[in-house]
N, C-alpha and C. Protein backbone atom coordinates (compact mmCIF):
# COMPACT_ATOMS: atom_id res chain seq x y z
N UNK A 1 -25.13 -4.16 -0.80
CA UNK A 1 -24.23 -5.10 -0.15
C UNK A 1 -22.88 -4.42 0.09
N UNK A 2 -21.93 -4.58 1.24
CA UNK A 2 -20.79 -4.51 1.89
C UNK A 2 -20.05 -4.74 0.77
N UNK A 3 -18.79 -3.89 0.42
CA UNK A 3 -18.12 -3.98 -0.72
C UNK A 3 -17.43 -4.95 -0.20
N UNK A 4 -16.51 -5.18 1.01
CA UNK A 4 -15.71 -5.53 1.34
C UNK A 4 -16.17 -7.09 2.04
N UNK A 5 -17.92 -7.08 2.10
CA UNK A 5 -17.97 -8.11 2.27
C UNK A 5 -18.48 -9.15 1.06
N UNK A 6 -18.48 -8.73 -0.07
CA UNK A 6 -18.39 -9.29 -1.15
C UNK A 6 -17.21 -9.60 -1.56
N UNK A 7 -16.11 -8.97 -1.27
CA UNK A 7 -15.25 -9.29 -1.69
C UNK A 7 -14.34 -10.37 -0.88
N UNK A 8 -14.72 -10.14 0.37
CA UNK A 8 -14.50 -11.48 1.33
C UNK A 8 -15.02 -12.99 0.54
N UNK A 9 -16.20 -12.89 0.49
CA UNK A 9 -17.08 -13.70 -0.38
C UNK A 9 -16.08 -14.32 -1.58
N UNK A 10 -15.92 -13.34 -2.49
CA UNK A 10 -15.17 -13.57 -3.88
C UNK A 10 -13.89 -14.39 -3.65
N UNK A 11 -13.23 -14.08 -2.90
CA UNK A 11 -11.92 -14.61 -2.31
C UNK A 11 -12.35 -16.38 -1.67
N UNK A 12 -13.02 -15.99 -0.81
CA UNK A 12 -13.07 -17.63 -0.63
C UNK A 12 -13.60 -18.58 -1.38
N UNK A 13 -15.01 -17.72 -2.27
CA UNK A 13 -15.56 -18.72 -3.68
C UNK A 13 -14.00 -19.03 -4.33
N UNK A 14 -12.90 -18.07 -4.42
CA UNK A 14 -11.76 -18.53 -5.74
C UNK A 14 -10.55 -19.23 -4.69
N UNK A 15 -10.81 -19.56 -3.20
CA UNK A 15 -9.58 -20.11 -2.56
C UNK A 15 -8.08 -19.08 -2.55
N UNK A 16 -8.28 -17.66 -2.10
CA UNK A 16 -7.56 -16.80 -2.25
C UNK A 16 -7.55 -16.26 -1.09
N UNK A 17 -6.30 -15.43 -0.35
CA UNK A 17 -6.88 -14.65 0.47
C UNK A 17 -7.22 -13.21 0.65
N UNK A 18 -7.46 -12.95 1.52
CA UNK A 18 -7.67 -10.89 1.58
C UNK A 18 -7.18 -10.42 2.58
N UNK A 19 -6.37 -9.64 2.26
CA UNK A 19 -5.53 -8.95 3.30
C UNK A 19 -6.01 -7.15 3.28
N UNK A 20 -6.91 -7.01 3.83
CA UNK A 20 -7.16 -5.20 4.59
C UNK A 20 -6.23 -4.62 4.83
N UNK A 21 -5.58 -3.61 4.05
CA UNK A 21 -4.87 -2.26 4.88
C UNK A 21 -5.76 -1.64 5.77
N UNK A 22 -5.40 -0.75 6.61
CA UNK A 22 -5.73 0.23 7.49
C UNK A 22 -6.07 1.62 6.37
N UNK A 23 -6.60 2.03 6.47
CA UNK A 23 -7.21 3.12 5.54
C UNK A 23 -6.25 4.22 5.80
N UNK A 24 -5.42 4.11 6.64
CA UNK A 24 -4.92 5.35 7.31
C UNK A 24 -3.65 5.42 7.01
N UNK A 25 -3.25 4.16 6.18
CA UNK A 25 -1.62 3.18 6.29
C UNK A 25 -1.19 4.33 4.83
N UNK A 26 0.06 5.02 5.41
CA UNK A 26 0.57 6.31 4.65
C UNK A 26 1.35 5.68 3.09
N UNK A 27 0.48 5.06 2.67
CA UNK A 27 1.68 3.97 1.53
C UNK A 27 1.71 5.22 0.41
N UNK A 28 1.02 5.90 -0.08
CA UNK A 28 1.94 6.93 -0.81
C UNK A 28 2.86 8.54 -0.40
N UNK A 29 2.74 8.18 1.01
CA UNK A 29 3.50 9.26 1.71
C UNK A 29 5.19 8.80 1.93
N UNK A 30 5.00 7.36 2.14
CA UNK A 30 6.26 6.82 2.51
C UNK A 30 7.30 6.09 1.51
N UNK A 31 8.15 5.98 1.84
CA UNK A 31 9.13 5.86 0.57
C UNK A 31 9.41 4.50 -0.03
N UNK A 32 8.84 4.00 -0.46
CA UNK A 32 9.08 2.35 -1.06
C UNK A 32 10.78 1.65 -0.67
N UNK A 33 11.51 3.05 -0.95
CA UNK A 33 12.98 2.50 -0.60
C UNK A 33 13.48 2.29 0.60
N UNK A 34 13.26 3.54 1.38
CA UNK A 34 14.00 3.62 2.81
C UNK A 34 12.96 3.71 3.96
N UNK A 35 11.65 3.97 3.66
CA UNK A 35 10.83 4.16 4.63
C UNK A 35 10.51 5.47 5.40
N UNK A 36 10.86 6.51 4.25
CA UNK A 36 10.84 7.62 5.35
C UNK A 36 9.46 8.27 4.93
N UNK A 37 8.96 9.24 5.84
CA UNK A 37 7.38 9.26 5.51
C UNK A 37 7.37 10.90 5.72
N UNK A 38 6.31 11.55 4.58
CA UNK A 38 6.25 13.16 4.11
C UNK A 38 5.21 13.03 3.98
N UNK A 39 4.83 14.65 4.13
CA UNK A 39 3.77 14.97 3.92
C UNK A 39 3.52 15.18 2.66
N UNK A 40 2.35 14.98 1.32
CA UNK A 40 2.62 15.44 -0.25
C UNK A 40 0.79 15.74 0.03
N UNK A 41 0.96 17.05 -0.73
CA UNK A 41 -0.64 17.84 -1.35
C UNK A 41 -0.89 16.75 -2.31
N UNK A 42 -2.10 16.23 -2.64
CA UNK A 42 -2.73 15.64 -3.76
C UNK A 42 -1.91 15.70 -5.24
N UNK A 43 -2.07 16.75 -5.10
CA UNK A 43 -1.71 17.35 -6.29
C UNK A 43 -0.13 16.82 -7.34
N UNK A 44 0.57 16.77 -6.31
CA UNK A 44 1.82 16.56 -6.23
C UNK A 44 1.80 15.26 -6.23
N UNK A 45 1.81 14.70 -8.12
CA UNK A 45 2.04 13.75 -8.50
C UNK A 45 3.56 12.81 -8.51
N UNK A 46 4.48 13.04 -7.91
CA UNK A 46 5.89 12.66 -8.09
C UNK A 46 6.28 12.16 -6.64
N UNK A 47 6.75 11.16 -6.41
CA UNK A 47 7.37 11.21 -4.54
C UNK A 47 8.74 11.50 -4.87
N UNK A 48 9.54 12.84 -4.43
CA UNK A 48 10.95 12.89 -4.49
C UNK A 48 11.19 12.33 -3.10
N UNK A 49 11.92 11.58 -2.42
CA UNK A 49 12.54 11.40 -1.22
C UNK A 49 14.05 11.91 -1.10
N UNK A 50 13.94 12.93 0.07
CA UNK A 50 14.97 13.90 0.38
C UNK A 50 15.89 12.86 1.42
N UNK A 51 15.49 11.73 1.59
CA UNK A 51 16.45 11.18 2.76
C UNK A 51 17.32 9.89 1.67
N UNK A 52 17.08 9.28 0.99
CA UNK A 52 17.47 8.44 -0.43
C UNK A 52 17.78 9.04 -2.32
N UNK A 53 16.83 10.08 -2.31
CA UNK A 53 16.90 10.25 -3.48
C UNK A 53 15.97 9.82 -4.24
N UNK A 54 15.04 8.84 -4.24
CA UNK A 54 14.10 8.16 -4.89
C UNK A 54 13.31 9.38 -5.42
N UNK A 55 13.06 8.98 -6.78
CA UNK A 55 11.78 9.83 -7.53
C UNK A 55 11.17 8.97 -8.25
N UNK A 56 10.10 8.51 -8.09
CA UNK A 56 9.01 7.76 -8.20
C UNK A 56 7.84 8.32 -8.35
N UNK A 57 6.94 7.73 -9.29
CA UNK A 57 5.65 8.19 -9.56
C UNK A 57 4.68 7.53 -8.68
N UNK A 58 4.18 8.80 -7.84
CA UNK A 58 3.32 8.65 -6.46
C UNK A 58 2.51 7.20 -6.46
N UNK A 59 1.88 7.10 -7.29
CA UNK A 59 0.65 5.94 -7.81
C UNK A 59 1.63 3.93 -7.64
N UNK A 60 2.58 4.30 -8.26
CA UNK A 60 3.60 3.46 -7.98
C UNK A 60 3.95 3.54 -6.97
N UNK A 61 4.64 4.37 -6.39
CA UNK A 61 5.41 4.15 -4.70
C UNK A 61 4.18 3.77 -4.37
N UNK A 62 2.91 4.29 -3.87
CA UNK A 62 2.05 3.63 -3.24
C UNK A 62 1.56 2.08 -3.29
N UNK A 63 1.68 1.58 -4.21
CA UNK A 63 1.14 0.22 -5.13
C UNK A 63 2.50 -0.65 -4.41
N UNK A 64 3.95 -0.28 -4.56
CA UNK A 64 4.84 -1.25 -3.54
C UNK A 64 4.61 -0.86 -2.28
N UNK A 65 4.59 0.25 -1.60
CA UNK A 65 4.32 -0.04 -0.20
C UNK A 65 2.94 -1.33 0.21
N UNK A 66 1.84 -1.31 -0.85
CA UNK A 66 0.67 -1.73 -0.12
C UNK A 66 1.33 -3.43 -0.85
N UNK A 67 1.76 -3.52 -1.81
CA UNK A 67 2.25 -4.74 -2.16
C UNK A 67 3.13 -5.18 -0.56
N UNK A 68 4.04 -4.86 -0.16
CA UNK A 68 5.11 -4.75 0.89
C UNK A 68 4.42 -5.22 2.08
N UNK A 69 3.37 -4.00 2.52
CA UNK A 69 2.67 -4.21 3.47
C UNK A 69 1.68 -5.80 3.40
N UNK A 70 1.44 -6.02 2.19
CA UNK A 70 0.62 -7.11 2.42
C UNK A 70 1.46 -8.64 2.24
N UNK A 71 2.55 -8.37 2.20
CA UNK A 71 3.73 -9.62 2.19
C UNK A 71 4.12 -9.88 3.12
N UNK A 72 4.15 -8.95 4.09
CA UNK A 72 4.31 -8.71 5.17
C UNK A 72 3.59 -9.57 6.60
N UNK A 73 2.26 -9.05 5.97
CA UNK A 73 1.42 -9.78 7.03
C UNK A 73 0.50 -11.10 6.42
N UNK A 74 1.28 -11.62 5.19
CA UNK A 74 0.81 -12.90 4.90
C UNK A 74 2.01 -13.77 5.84
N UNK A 75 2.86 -13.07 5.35
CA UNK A 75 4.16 -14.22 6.03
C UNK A 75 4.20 -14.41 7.37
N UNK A 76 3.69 -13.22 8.20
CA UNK A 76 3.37 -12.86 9.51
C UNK A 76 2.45 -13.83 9.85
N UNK A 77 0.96 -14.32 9.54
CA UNK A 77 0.21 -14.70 9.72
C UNK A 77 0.13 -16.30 9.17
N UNK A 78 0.68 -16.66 8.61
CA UNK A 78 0.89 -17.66 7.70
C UNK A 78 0.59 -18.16 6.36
């Protein structure tokens, strides 16, 4: 079974909704603070941002952008 369509499933059995990123959506490239977007190797666990200053642990900056992004298009959408 469709991961994503189980999980569609799960959401409406609990009256919740689901909001899809784009697979492509740069949320640990870009900067939780100012928005500016870099390129980072895997490897390179830390986001320094050279345009703010922010140093943030990659896993985190990513987790508020996709938080952000999905506040975004609840409020957008209703």
């Amino acid at each position: 079974m469709n991961f994503t369509r189980q999980l569609k499933y799960k959401c409406q059995w609990y009256g919740c909704d689901l909001v899809v990123v784009d697979r492509f959506f740069p949320s640990s490239k870009t900067c939780s603070n100012c928005g500016h977007v870099q390129d980072m190797p895997l490897n390179v666990r830390t986001y320094d941002c050279p345009d703010c200053g922010l140093s943030i642990d990659r896993d985190l900056n990513a987790s508020i952008n996709l938080r952000d992004a999905v506040g975004s298009t609840v409020n957008a959408c209703g």
